[in-house]
PDB file of N, CA and C in Angstrom:
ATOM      1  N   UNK A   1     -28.965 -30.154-161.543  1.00  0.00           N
ATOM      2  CA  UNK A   1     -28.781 -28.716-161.440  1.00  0.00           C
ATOM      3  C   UNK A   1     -29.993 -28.105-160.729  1.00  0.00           C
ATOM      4  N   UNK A   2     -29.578 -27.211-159.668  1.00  0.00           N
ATOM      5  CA  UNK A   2     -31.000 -26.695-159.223  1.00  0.00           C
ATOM      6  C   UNK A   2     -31.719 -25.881-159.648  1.00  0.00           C
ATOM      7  N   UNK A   3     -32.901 -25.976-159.780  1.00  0.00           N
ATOM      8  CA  UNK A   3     -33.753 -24.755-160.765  1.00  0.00           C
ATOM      9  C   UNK A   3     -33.619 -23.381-159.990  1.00  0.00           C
ATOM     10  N   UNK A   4     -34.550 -22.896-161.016  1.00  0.00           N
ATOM     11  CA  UNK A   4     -34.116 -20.799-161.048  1.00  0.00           C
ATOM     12  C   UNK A   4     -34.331 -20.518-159.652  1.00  0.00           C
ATOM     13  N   UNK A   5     -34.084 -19.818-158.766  1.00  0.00           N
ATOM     14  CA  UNK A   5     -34.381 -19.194-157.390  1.00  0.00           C
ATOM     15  C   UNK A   5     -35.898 -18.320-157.576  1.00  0.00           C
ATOM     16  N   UNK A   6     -36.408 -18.771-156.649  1.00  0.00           N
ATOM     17  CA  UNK A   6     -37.985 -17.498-156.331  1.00  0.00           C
ATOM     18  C   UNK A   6     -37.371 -16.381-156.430  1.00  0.00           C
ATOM     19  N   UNK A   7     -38.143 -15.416-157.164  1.00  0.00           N
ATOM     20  CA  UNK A   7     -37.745 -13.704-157.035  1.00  0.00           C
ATOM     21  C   UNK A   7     -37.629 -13.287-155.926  1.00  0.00           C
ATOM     22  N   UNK A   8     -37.185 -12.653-155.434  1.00  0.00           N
ATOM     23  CA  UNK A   8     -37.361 -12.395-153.774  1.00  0.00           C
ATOM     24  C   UNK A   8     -36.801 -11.038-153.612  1.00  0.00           C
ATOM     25  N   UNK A   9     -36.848 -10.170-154.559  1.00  0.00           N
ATOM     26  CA  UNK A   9     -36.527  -9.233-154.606  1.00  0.00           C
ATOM     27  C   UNK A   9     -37.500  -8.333-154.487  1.00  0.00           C
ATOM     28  N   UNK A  10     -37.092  -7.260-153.639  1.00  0.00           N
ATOM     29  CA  UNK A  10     -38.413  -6.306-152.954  1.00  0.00           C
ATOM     30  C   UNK A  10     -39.015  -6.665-151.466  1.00  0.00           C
ATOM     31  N   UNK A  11     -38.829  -7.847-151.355  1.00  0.00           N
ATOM     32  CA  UNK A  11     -38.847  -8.396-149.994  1.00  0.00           C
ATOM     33  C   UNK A  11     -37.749  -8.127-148.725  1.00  0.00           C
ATOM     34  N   UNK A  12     -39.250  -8.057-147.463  1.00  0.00           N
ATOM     35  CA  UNK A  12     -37.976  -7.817-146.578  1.00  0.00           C
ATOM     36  C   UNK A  12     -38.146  -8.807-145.335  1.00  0.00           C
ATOM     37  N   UNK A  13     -36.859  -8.841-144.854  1.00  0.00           N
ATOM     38  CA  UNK A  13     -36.604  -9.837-144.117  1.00  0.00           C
ATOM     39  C   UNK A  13     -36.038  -9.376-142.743  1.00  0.00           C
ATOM     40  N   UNK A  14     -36.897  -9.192-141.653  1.00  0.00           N
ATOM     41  CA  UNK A  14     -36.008  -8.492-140.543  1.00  0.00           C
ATOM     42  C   UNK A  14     -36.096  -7.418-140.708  1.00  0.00           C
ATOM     43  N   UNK A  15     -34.759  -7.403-140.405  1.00  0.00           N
ATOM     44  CA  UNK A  15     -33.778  -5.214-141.458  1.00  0.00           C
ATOM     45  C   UNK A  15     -33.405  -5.704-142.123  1.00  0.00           C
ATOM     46  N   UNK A  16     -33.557  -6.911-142.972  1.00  0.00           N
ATOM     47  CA  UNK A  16     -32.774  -6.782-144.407  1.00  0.00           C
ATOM     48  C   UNK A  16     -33.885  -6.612-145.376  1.00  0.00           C
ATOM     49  N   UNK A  17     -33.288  -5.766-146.836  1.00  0.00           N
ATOM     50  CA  UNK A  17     -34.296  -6.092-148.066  1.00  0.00           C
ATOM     51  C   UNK A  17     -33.418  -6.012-149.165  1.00  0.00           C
ATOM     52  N   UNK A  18     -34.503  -7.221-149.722  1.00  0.00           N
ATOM     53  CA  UNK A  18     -33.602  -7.824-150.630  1.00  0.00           C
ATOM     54  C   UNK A  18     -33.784  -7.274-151.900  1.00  0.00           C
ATOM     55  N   UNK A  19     -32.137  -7.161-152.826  1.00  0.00           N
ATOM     56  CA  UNK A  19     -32.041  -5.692-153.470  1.00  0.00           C
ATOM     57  C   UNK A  19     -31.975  -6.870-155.022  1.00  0.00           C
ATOM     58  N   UNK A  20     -30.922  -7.978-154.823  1.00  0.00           N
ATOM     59  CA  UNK A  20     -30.701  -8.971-156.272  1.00  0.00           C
ATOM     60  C   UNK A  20     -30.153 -10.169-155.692  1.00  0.00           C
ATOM     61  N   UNK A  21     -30.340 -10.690-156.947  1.00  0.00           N
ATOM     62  CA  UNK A  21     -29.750 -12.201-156.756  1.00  0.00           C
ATOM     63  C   UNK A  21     -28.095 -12.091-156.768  1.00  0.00           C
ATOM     64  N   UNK A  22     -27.581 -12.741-156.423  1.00  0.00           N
ATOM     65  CA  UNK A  22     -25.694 -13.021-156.119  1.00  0.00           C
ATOM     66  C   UNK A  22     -25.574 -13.792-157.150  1.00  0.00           C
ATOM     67  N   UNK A  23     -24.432 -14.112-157.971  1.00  0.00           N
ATOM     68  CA  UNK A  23     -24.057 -15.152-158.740  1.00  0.00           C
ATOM     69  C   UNK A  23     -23.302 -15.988-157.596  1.00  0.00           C
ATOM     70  N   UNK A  24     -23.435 -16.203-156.496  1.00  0.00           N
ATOM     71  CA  UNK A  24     -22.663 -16.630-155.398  1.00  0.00           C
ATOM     72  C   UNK A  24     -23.863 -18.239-155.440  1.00  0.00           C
ATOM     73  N   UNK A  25     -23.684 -19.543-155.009  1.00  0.00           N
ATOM     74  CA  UNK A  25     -24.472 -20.588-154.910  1.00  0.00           C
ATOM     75  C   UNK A  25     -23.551 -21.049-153.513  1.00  0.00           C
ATOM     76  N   UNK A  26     -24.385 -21.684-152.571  1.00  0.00           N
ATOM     77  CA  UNK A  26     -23.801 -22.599-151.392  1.00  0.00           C
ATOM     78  C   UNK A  26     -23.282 -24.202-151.907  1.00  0.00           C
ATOM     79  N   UNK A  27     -22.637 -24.662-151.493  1.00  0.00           N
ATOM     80  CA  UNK A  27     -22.024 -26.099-151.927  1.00  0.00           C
ATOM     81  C   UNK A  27     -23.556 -27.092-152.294  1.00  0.00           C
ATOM     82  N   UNK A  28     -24.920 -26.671-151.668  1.00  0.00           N
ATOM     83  CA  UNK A  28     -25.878 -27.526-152.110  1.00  0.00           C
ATOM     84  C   UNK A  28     -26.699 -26.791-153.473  1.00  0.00           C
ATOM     85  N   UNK A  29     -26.206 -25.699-153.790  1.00  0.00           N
ATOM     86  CA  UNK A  29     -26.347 -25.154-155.263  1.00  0.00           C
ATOM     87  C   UNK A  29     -27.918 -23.874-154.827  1.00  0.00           C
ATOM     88  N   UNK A  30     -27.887 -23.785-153.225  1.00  0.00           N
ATOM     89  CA  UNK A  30     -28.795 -22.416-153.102  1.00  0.00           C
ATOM     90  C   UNK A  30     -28.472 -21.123-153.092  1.00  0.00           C
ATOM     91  N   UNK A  31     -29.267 -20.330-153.778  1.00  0.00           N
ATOM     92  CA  UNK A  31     -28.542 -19.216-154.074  1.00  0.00           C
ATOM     93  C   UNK A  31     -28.180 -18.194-152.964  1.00  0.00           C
ATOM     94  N   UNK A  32     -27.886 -16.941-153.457  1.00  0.00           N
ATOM     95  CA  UNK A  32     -27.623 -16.020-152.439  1.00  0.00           C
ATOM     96  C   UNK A  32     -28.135 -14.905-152.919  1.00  0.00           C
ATOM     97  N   UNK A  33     -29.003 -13.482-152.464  1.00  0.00           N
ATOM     98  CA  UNK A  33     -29.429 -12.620-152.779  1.00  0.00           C
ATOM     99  C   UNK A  33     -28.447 -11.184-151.724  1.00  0.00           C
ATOM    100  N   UNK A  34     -27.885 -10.210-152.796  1.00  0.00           N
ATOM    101  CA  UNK A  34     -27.873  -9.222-152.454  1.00  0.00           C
ATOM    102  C   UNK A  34     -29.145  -8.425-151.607  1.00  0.00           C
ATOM    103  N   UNK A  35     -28.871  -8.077-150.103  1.00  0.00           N
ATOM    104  CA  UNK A  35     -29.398  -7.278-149.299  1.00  0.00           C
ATOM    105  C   UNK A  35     -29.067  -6.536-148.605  1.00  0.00           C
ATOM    106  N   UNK A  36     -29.673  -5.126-147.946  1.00  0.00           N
ATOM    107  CA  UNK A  36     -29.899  -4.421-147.603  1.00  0.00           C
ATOM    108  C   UNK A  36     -30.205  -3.694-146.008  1.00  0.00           C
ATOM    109  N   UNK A  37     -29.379  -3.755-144.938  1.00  0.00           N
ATOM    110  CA  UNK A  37     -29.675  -4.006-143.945  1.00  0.00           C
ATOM    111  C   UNK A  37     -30.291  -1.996-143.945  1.00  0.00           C
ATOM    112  N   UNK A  38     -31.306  -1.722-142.996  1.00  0.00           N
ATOM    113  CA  UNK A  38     -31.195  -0.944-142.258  1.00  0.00           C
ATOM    114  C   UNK A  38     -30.518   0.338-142.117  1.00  0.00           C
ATOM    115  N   UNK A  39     -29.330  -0.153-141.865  1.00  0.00           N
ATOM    116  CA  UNK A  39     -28.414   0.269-141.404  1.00  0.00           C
ATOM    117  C   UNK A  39     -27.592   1.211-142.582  1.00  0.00           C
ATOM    118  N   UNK A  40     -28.014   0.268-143.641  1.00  0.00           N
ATOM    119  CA  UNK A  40     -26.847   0.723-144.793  1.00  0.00           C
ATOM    120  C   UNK A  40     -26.193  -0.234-145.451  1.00  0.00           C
ATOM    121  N   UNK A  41     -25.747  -0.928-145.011  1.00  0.00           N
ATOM    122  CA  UNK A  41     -24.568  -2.023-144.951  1.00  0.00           C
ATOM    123  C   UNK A  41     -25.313  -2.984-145.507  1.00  0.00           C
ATOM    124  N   UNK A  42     -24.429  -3.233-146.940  1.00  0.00           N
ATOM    125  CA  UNK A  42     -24.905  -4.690-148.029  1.00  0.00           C
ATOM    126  C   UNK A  42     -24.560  -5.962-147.423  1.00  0.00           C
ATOM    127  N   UNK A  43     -24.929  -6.963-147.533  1.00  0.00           N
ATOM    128  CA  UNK A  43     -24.579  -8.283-147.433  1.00  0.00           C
ATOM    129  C   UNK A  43     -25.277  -9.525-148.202  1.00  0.00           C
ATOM    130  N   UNK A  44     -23.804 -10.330-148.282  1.00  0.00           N
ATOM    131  CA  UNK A  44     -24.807 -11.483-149.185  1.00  0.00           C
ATOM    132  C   UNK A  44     -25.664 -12.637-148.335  1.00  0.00           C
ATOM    133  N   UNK A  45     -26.454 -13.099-148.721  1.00  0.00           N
ATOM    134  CA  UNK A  45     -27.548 -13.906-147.353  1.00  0.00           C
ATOM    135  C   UNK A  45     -28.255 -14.539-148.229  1.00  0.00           C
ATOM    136  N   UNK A  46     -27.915 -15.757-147.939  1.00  0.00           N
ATOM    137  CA  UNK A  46     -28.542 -17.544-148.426  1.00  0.00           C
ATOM    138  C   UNK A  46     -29.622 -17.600-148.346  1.00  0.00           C
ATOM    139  N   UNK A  47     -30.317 -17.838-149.583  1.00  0.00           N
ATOM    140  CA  UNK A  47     -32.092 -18.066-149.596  1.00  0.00           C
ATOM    141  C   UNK A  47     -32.574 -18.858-148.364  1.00  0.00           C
ATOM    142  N   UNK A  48     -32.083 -19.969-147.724  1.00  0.00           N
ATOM    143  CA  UNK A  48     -32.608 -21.030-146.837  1.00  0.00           C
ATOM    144  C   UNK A  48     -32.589 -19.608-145.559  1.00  0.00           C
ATOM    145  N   UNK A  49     -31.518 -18.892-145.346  1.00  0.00           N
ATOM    146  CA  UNK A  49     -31.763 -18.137-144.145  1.00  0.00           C
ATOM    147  C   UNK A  49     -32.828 -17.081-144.324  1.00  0.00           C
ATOM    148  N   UNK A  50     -33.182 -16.502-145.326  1.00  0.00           N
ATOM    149  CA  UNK A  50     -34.026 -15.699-145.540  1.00  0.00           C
ATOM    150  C   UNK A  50     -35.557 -16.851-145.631  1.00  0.00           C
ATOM    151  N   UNK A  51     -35.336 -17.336-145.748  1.00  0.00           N
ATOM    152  CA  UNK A  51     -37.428 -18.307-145.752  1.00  0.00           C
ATOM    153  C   UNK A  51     -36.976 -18.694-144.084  1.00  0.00           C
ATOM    154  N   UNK A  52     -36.309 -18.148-143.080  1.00  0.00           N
ATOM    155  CA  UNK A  52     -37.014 -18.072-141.925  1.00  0.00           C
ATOM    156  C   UNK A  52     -37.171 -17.089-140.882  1.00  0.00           C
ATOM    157  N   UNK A  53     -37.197 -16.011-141.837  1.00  0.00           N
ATOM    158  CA  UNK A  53     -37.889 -14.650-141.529  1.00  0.00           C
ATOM    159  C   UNK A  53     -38.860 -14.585-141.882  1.00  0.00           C
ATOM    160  N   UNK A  54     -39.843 -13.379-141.316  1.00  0.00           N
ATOM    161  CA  UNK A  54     -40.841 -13.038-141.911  1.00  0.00           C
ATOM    162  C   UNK A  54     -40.951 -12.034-142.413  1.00  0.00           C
ATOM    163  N   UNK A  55     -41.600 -12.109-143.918  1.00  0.00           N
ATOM    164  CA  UNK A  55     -41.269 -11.578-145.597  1.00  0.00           C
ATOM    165  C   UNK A  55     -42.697 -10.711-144.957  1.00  0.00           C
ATOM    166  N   UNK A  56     -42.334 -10.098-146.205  1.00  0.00           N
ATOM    167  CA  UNK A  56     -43.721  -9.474-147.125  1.00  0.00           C
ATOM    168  C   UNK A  56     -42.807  -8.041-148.182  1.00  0.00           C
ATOM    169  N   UNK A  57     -43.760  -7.590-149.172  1.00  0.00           N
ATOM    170  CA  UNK A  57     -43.326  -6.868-149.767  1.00  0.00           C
ATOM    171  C   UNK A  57     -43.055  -5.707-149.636  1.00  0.00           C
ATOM    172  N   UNK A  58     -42.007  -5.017-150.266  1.00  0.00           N
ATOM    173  CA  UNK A  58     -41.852  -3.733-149.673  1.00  0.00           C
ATOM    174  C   UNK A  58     -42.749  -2.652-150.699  1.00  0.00           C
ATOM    175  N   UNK A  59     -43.559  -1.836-150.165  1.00  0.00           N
ATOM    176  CA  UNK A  59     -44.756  -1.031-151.004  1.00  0.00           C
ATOM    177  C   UNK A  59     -43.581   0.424-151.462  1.00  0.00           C
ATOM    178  N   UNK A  60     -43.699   0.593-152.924  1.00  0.00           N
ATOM    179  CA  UNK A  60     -43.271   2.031-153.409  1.00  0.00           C
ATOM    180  C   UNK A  60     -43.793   3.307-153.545  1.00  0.00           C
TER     181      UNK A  60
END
């Protein structure tokens, strides 16, 4: 079973930021995080595609 996912919430990626985790998993058991484009527009987006953006935190 694969262990817990990194928090990655508050992070942004691109125009996306990432808002929660998905109960959604890919066939190799990685998760998926609810995000945030820009734009407006939610989408779900696979941890492996998000670690090849460049992160940092979003300041409140």
């Amino acid at each position: 079973m694969p262990s817990k996912p990194k928090n990655r919430t508050g992070e942004i990626y691109g125009k996306l930021t990432v808002l929660s985790l998905s109960d959604r998993r890919s066939s190799s058991g990685n998760a998926y995080w609810w995000c945030e484009c820009e734009c407006g527009n939610m989408r779900e987006v696979a941890s492996d595609s998000l670690s090849t953006k460049i992160r940092k935190k979003k300041h409140h």
